[in-house]
PDB file of N, CA and C in Angstrom:
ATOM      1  N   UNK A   1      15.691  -2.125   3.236  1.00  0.00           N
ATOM      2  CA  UNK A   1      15.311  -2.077   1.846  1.00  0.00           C
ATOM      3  C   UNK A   1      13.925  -2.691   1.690  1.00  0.00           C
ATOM      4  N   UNK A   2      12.836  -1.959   0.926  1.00  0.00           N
ATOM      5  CA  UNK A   2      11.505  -2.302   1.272  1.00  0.00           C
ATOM      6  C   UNK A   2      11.726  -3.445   0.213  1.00  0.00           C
ATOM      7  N   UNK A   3      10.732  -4.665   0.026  1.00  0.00           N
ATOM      8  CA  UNK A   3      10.424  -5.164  -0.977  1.00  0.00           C
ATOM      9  C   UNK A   3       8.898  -6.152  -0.824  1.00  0.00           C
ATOM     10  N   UNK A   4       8.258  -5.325  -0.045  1.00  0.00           N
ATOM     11  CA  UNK A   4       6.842  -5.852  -0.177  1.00  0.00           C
ATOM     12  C   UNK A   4       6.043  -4.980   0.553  1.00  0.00           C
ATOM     13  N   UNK A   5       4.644  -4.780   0.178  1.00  0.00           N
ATOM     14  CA  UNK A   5       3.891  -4.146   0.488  1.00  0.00           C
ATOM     15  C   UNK A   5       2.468  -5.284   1.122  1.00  0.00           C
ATOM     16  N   UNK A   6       1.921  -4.818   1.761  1.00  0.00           N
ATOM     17  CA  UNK A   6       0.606  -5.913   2.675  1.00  0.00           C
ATOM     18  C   UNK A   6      -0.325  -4.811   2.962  1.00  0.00           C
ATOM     19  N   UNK A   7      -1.450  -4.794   2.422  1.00  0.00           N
ATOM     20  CA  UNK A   7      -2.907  -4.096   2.854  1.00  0.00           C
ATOM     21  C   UNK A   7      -4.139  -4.978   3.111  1.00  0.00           C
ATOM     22  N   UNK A   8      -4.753  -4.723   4.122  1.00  0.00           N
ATOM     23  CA  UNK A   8      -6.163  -5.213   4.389  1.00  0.00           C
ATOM     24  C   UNK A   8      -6.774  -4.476   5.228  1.00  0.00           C
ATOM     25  N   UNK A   9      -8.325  -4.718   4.974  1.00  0.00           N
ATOM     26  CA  UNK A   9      -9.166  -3.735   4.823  1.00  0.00           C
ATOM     27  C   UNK A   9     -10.107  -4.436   6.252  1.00  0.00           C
ATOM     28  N   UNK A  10     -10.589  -3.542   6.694  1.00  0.00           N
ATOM     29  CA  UNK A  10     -11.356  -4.089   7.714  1.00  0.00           C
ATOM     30  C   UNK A  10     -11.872  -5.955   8.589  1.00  0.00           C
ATOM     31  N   UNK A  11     -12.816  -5.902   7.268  1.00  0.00           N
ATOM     32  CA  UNK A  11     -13.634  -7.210   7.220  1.00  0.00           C
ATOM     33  C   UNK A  11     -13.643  -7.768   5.565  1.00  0.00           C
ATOM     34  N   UNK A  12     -14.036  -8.944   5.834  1.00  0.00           N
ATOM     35  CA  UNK A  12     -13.966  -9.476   4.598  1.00  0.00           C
ATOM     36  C   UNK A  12     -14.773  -9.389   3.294  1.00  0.00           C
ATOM     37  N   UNK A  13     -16.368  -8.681   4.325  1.00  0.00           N
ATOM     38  CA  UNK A  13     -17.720  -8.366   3.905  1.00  0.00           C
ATOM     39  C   UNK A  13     -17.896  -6.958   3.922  1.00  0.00           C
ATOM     40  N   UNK A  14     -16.487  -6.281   4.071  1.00  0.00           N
ATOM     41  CA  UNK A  14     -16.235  -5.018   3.588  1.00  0.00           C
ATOM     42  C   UNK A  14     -15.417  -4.618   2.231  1.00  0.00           C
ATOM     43  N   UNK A  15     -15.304  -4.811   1.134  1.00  0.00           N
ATOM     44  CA  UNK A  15     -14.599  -4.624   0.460  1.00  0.00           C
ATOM     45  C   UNK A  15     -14.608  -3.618  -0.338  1.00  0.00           C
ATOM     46  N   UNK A  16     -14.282  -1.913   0.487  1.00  0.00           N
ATOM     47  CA  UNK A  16     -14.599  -0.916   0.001  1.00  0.00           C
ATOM     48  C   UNK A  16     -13.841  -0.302  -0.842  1.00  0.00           C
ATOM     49  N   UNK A  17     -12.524  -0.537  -1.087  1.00  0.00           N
ATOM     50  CA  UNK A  17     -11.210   0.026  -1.835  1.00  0.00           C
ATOM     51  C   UNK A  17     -11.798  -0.555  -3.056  1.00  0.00           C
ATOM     52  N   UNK A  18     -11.944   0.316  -4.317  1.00  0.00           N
ATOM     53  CA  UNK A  18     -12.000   0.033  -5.413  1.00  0.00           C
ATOM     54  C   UNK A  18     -10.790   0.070  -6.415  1.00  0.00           C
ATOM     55  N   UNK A  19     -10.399   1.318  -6.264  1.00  0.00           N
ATOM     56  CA  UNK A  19      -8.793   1.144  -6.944  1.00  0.00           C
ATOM     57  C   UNK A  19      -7.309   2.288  -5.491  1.00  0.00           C
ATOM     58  N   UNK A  20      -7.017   1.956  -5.610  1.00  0.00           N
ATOM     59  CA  UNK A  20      -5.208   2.748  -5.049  1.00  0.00           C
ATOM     60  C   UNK A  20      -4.119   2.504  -5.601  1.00  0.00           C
ATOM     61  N   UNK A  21      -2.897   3.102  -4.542  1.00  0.00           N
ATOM     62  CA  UNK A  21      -1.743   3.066  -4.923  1.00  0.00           C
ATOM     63  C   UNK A  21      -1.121   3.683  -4.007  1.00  0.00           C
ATOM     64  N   UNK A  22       0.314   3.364  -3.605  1.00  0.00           N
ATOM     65  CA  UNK A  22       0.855   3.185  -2.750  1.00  0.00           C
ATOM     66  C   UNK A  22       2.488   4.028  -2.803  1.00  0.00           C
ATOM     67  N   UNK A  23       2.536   5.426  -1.917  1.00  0.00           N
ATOM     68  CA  UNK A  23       3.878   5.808  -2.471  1.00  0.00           C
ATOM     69  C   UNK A  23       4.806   5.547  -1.645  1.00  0.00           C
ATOM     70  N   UNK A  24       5.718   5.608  -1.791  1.00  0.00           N
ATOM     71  CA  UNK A  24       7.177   5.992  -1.196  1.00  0.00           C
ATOM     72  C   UNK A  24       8.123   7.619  -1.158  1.00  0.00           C
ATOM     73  N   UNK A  25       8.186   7.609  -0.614  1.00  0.00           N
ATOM     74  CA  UNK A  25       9.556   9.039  -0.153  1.00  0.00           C
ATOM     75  C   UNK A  25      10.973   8.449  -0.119  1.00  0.00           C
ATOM     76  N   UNK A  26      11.649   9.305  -0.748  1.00  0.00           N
ATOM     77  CA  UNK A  26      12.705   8.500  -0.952  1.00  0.00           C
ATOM     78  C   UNK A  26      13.785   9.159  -0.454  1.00  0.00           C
ATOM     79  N   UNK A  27      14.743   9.213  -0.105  1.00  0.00           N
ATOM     80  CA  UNK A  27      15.787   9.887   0.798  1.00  0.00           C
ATOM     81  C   UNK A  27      15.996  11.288   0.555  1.00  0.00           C
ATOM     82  N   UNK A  28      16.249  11.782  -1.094  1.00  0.00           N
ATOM     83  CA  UNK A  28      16.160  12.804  -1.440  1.00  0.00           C
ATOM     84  C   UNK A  28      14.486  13.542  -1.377  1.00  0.00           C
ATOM     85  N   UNK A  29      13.344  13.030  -0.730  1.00  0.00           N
ATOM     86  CA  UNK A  29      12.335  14.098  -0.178  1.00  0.00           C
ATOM     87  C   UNK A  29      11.422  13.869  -1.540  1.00  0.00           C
ATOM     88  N   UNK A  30      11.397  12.832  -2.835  1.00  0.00           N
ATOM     89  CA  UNK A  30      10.774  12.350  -3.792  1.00  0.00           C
ATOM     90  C   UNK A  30       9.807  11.724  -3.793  1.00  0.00           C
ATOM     91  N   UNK A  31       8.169  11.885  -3.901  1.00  0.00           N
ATOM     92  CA  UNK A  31       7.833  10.403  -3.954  1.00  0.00           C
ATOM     93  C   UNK A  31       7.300   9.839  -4.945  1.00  0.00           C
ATOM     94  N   UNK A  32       7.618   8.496  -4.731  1.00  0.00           N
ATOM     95  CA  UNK A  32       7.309   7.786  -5.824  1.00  0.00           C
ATOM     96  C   UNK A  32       6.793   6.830  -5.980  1.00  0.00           C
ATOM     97  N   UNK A  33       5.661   6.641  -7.256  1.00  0.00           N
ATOM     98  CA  UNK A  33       4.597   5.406  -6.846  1.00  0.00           C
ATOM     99  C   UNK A  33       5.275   3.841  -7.126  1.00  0.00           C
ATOM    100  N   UNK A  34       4.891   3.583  -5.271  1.00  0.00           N
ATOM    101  CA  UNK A  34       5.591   1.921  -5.453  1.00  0.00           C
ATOM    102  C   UNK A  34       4.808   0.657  -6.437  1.00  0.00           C
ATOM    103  N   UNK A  35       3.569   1.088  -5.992  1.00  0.00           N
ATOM    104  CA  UNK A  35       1.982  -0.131  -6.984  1.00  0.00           C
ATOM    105  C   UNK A  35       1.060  -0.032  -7.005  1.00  0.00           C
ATOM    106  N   UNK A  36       0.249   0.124  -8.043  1.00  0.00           N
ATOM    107  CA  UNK A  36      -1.148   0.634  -8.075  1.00  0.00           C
ATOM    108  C   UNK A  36      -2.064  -0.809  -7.892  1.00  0.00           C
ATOM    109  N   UNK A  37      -3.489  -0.610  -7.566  1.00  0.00           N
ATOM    110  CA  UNK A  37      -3.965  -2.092  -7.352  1.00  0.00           C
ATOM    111  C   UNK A  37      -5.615  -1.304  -7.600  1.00  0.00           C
ATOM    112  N   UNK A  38      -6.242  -2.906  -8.331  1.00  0.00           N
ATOM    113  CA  UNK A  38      -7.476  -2.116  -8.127  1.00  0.00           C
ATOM    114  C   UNK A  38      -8.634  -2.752  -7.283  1.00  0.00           C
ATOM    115  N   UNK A  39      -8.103  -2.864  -6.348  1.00  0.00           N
ATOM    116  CA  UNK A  39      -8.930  -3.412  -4.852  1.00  0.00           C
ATOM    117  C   UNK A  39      -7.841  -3.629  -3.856  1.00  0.00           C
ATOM    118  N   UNK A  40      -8.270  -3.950  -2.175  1.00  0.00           N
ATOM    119  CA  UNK A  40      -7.562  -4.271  -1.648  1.00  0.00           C
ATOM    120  C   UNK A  40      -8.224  -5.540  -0.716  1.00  0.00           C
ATOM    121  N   UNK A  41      -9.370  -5.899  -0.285  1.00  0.00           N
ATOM    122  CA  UNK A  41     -10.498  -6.827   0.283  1.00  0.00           C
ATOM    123  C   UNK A  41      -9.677  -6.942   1.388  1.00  0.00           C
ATOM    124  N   UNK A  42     -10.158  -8.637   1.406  1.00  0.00           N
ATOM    125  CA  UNK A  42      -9.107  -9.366   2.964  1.00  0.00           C
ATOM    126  C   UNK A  42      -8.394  -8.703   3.049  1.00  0.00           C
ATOM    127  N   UNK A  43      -7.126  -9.216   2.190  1.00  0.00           N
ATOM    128  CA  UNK A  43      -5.627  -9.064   2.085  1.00  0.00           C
ATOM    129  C   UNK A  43      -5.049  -8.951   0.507  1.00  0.00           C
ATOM    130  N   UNK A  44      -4.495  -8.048   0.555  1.00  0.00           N
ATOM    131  CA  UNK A  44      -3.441  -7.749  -0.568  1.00  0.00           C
ATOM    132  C   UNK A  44      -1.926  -7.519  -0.467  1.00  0.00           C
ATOM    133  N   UNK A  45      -1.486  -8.515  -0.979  1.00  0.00           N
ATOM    134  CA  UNK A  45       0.227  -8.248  -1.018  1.00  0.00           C
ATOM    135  C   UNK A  45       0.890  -7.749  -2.264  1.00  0.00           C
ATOM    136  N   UNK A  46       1.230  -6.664  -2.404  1.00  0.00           N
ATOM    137  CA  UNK A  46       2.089  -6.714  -3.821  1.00  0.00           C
ATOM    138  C   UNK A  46       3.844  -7.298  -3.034  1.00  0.00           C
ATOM    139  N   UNK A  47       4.600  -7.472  -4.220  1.00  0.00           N
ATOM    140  CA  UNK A  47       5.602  -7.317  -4.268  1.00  0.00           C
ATOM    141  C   UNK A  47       5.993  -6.298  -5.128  1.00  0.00           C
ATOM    142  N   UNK A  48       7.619  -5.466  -3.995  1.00  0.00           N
ATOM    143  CA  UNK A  48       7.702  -4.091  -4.939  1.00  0.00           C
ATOM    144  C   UNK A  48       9.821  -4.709  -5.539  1.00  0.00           C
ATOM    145  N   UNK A  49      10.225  -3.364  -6.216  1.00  0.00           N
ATOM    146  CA  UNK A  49      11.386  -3.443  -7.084  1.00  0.00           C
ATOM    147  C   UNK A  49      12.027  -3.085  -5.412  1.00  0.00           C
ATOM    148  N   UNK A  50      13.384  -3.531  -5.325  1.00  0.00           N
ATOM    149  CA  UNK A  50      13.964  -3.299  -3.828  1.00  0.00           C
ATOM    150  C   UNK A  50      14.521  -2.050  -4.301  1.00  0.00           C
ATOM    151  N   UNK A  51      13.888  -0.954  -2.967  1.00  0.00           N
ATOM    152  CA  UNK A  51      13.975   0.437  -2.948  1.00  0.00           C
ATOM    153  C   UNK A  51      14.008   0.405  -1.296  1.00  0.00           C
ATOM    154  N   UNK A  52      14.451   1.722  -1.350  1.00  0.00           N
ATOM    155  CA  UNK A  52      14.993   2.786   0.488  1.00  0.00           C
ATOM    156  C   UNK A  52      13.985   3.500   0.669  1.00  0.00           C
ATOM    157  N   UNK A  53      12.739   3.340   1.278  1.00  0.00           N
ATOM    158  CA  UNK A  53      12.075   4.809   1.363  1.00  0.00           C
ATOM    159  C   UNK A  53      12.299   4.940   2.940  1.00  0.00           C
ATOM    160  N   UNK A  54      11.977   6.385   3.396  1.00  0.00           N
ATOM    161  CA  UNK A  54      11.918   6.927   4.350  1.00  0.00           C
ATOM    162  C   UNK A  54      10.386   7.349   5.161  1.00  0.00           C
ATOM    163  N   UNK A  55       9.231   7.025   3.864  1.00  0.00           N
ATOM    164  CA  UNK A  55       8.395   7.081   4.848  1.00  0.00           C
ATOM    165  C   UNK A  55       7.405   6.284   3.245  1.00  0.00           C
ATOM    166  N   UNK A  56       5.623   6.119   3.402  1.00  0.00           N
ATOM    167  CA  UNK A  56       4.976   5.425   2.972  1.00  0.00           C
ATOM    168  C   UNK A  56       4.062   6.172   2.739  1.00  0.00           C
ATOM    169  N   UNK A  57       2.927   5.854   2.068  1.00  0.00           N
ATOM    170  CA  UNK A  57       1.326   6.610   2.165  1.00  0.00           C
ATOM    171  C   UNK A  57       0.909   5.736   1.008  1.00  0.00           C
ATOM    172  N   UNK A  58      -0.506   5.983   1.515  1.00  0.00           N
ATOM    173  CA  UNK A  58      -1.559   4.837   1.057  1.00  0.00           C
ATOM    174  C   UNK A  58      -2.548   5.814   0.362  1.00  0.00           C
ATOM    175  N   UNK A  59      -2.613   5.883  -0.881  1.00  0.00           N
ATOM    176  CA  UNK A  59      -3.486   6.877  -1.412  1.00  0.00           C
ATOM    177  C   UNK A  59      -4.736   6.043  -2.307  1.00  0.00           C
ATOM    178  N   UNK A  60      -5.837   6.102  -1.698  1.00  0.00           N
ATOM    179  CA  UNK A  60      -7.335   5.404  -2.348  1.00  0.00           C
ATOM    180  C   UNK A  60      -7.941   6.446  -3.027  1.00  0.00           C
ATOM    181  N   UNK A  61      -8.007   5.640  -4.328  1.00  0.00           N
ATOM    182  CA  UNK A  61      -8.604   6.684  -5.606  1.00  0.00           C
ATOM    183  C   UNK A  61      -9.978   6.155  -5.742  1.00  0.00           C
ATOM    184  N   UNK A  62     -10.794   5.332  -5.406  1.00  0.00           N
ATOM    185  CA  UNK A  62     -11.899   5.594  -5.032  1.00  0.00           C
ATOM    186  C   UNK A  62     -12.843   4.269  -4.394  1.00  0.00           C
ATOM    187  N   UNK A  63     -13.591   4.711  -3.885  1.00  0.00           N
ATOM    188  CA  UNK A  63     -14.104   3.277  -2.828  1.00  0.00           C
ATOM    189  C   UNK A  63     -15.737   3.679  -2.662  1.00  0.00           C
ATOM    190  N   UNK A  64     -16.255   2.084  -2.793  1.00  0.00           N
ATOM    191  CA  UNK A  64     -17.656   2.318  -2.133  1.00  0.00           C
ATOM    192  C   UNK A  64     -18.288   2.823  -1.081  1.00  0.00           C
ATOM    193  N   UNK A  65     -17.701   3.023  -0.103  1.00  0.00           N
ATOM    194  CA  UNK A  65     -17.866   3.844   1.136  1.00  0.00           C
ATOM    195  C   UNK A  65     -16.424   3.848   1.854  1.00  0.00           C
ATOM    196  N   UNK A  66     -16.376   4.380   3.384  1.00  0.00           N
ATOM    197  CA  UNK A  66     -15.093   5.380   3.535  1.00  0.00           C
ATOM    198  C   UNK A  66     -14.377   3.874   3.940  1.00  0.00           C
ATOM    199  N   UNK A  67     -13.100   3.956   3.720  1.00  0.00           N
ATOM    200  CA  UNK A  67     -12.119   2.472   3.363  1.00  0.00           C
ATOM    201  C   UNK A  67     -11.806   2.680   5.122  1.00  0.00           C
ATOM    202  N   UNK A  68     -11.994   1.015   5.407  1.00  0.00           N
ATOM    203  CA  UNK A  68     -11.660   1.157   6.702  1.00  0.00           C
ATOM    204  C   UNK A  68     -10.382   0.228   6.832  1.00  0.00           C
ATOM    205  N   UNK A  69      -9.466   1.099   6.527  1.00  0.00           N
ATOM    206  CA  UNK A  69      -7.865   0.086   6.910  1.00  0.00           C
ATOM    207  C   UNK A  69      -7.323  -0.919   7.878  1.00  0.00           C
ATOM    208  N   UNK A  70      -6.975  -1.887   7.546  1.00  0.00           N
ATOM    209  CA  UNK A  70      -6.757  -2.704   8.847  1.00  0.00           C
ATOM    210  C   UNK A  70      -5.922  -2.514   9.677  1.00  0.00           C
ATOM    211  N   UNK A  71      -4.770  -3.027   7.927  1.00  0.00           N
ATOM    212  CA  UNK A  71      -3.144  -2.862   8.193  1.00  0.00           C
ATOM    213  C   UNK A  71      -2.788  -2.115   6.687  1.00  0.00           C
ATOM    214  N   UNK A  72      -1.643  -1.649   7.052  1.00  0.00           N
ATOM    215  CA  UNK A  72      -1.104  -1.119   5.743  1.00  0.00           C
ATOM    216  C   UNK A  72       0.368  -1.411   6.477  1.00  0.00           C
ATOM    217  N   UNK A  73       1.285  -2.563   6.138  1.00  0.00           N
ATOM    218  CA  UNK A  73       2.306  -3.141   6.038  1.00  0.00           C
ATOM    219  C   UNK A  73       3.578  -2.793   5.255  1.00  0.00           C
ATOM    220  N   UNK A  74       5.153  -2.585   5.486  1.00  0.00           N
ATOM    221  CA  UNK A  74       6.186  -2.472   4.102  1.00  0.00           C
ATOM    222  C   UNK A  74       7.255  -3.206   4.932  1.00  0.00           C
ATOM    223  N   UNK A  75       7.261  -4.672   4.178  1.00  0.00           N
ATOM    224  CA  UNK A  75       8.064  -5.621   4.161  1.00  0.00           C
ATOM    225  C   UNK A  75       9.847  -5.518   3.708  1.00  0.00           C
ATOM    226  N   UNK A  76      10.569  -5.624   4.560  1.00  0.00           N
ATOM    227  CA  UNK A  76      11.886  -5.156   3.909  1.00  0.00           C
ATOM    228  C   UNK A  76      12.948  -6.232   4.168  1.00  0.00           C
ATOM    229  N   UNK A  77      14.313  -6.347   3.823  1.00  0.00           N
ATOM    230  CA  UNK A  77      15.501  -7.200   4.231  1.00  0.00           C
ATOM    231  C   UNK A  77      16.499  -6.242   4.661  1.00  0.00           C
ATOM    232  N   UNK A  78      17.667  -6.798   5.663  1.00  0.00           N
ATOM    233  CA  UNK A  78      18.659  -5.801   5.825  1.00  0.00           C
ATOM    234  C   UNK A  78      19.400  -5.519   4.222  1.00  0.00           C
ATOM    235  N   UNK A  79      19.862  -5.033   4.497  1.00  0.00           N
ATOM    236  CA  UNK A  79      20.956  -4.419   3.297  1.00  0.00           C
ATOM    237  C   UNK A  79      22.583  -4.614   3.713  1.00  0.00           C
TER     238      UNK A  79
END
């Protein structure tokens, strides 16, 4: 069961993500947006609502030059 999300971006003196958002797929083949953010720099953690996805994607709606991902992280507990 996911319940956190973790993004960071290259370098620290890179901070190209201006705004995103972050989906989920959900068992039935749905996806759905887990958190929108409007940067990601160092490090960004959201915390999300505890949900099942089956897979993730990282969608950047727009950035100062091309976003160089570090990590893109989904934090979960057993169930």
């Amino acid at each position: 069961m996911l319940v956190g999300i973790e993004t960071i971006e290259q370098g620290a003196e890179d901070e190209r993500v201006r705004s995103s958002f972050v989906e989920g797929k959900l068992a039935s083949g749905e996806w759905q947006t887990l958190c929108m953010g409007s940067g990601i720099g160092h490090k960004h953690t959201q915390p999300t609502a505890p949900l099942t996805v089956v897979e993730a994607r990282l969608n950047v709606l727009s950035s100062d030059d091309t976003p160089l991902i570090r990590r893109f992280a989904l934090f979960g507990k057993a169930v």
